[in-house]
N, C-alpha and C. Protein backbone atom coordinates (compact mmCIF):
# COMPACT_ATOMS: atom_id res chain seq x y z
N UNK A 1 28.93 -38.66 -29.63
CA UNK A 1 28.75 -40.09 -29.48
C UNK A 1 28.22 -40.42 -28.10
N UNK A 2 28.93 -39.91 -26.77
CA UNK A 2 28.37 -39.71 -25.94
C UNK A 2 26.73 -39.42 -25.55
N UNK A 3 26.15 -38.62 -26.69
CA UNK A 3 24.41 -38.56 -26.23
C UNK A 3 23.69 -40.01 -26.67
N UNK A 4 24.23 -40.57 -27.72
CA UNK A 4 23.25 -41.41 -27.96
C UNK A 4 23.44 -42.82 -27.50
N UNK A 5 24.80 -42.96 -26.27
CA UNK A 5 24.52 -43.56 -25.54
C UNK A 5 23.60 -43.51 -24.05
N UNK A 6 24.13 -42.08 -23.64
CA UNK A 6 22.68 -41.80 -23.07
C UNK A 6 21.38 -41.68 -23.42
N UNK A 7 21.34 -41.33 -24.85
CA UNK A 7 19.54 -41.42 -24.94
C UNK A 7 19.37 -39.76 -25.45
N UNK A 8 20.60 -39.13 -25.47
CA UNK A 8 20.21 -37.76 -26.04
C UNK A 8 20.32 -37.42 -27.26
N UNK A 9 20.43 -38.32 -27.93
CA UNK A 9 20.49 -38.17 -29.48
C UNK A 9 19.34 -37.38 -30.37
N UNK A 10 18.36 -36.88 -29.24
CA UNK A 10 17.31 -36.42 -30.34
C UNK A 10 16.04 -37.67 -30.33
N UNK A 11 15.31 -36.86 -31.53
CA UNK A 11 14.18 -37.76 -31.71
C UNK A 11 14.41 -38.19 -33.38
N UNK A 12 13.56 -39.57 -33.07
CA UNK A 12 13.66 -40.26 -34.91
C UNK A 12 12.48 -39.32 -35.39
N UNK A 13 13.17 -39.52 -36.84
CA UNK A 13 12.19 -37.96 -37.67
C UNK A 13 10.98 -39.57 -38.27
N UNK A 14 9.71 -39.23 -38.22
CA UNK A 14 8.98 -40.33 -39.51
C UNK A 14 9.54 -40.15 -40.89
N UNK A 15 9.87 -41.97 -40.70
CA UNK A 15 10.32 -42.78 -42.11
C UNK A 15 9.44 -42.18 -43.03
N UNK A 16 7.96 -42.80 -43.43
CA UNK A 16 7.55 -42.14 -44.71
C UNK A 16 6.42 -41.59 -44.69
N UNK A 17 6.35 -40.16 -43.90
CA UNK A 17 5.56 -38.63 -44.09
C UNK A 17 5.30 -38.87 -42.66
N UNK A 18 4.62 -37.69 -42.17
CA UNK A 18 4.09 -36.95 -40.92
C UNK A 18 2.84 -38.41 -40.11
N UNK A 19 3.69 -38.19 -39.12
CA UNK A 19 2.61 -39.22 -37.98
C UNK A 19 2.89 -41.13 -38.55
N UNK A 20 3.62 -41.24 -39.42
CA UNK A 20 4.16 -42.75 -40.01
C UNK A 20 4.40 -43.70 -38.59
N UNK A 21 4.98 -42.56 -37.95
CA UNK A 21 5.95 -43.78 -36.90
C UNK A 21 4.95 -43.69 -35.96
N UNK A 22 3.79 -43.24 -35.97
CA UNK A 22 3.32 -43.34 -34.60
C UNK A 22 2.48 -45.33 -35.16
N UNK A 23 2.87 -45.47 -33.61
CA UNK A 23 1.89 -47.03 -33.80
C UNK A 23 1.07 -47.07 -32.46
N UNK A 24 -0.17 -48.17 -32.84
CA UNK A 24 -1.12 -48.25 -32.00
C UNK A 24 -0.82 -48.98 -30.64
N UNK A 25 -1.13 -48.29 -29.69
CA UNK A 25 -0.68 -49.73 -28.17
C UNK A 25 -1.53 -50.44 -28.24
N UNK A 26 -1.30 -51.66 -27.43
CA UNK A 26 -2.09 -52.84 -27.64
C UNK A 26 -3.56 -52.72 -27.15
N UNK A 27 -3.69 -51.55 -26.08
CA UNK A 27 -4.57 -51.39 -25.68
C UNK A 27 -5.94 -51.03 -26.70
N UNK A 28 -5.01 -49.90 -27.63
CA UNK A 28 -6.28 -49.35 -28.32
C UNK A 28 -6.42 -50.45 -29.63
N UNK A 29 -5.16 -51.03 -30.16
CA UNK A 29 -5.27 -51.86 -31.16
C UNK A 29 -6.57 -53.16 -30.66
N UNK A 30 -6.69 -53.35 -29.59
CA UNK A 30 -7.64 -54.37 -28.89
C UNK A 30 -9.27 -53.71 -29.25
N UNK A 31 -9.51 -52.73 -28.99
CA UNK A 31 -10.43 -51.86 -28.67
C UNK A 31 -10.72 -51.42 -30.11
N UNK A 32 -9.92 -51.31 -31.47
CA UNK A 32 -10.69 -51.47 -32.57
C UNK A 32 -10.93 -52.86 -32.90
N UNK A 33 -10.16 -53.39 -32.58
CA UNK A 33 -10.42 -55.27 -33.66
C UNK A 33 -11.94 -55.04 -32.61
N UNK A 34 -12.26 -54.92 -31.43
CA UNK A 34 -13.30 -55.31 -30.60
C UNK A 34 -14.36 -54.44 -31.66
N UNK A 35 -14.30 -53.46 -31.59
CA UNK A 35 -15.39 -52.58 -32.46
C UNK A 35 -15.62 -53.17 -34.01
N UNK A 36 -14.64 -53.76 -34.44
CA UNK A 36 -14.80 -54.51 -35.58
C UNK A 36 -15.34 -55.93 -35.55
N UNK A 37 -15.28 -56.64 -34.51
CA UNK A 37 -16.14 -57.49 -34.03
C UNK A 37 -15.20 -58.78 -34.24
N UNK A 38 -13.76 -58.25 -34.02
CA UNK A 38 -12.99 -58.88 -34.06
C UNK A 38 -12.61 -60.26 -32.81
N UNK A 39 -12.46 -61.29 -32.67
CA UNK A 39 -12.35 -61.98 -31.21
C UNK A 39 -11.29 -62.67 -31.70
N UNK A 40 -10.05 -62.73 -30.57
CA UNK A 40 -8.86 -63.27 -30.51
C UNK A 40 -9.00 -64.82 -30.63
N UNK A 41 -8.55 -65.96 -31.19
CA UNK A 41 -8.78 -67.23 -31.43
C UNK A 41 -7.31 -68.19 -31.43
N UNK A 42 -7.26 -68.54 -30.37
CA UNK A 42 -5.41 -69.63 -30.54
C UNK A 42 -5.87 -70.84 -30.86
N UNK A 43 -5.36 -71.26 -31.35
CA UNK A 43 -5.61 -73.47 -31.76
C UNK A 43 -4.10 -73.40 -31.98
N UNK A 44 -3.95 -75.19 -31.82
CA UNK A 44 -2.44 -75.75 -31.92
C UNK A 44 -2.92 -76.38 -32.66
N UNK A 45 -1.98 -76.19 -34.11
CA UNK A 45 -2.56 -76.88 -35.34
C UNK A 45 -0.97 -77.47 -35.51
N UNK A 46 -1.23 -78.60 -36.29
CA UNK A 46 0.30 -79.34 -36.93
C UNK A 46 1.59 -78.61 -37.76
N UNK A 47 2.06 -78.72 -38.09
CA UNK A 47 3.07 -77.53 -38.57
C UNK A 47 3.32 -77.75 -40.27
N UNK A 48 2.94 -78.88 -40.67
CA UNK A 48 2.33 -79.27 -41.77
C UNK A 48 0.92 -78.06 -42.41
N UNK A 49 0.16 -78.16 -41.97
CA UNK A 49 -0.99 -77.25 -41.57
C UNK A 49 -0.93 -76.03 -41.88
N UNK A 50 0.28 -75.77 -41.06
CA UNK A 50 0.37 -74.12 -40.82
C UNK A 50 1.58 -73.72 -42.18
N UNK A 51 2.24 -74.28 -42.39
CA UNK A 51 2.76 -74.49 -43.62
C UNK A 51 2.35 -74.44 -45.28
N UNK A 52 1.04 -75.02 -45.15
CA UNK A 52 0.13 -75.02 -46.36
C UNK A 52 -0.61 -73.52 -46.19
N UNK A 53 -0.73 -73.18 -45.03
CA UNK A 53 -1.38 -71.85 -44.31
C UNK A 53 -0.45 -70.51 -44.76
N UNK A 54 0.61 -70.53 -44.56
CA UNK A 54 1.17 -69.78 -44.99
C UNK A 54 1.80 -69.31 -46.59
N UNK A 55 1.84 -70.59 -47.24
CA UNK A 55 1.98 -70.45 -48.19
C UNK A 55 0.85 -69.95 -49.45
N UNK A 56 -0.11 -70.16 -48.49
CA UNK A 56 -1.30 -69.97 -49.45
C UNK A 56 -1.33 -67.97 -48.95
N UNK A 57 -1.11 -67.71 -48.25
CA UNK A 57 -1.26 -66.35 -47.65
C UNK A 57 0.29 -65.25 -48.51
N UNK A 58 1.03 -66.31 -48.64
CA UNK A 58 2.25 -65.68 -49.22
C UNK A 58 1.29 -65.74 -51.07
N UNK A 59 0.64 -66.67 -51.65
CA UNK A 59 0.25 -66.47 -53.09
C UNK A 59 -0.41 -65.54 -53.19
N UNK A 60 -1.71 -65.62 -52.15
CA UNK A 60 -2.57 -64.69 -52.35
C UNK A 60 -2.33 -63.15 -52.06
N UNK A 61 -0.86 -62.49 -51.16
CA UNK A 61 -0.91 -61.69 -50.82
C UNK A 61 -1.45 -60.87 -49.73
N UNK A 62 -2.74 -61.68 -49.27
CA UNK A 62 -3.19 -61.24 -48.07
C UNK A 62 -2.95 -61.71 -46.96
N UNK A 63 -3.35 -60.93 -45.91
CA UNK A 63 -2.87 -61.60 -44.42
C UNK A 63 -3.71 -62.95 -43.65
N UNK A 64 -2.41 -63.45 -42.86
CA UNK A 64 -3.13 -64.45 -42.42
C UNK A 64 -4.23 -64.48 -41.48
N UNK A 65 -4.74 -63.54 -40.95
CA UNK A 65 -6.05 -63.47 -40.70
C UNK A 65 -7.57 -63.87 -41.40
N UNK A 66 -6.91 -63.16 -42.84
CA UNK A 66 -8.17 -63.24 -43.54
C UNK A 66 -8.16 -64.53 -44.37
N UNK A 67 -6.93 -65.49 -44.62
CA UNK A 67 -6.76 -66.58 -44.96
C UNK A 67 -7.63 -67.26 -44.20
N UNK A 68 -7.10 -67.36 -42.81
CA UNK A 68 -7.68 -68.20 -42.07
C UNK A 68 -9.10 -68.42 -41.85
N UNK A 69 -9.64 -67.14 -42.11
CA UNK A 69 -11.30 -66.88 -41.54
C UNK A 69 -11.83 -67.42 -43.03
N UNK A 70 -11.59 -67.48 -44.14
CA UNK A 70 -11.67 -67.86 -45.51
C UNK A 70 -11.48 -69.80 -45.54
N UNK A 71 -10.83 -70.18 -44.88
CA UNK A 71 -11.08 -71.47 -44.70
C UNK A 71 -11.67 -72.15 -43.58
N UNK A 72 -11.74 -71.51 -42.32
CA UNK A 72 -13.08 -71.74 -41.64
C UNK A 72 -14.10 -71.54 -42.26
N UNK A 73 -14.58 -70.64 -42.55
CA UNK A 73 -15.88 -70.60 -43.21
C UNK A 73 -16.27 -71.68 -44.57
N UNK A 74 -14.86 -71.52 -45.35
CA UNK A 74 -15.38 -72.49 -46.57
C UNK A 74 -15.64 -74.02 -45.45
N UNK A 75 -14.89 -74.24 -44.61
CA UNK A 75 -14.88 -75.28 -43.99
C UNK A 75 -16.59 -75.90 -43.69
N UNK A 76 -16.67 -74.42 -42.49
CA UNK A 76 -18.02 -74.78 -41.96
C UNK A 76 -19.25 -74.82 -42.63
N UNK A 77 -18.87 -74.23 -44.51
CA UNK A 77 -20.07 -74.12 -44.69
C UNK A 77 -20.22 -75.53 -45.53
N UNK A 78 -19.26 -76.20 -45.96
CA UNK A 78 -19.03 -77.65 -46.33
C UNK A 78 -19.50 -78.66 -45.67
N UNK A 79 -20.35 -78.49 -44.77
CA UNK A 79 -20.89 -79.59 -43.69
C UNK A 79 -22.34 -79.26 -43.67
């Protein structure tokens, strides 16, 4: 009981198969969205808004990224 309050408990084995647990640092996670031509975007939208936003992302299953870029565009191309 003693090690794994120090920290000697070992290492966590990966949850589900070989290399699972490894995750990306922010650094490199930056450095693909960039290669993907990805650009970071904040707005303060109403919470009403973001509400209809999420729920539509919870029907469809996909993430709110691609929600969002899916109604900008229908947006912008509506004008």
């Amino acid at each position: 009981k003693g090690k794994k309050i120090i920290g000697g408990a070992g290492t966590t084995p990966d949850r589900f198969g070989k290399g699972a647990g490894t995750m990306l640092g922010k650094r490199e996670q930056r450095e693909r969205d960039r290669e993907a031509g990805l650009v970071p975007f904040a707005a303060k939208l109403h919470g009403d808004l973001i509400r209809e936003i999420h729920a539509r992302v919870e029907e469809k299953g996909v993430s709110l990224n691609e929600v969002t870029a899916d109604l900008i565009e229908r947006g912008l191309k509506a004008k």
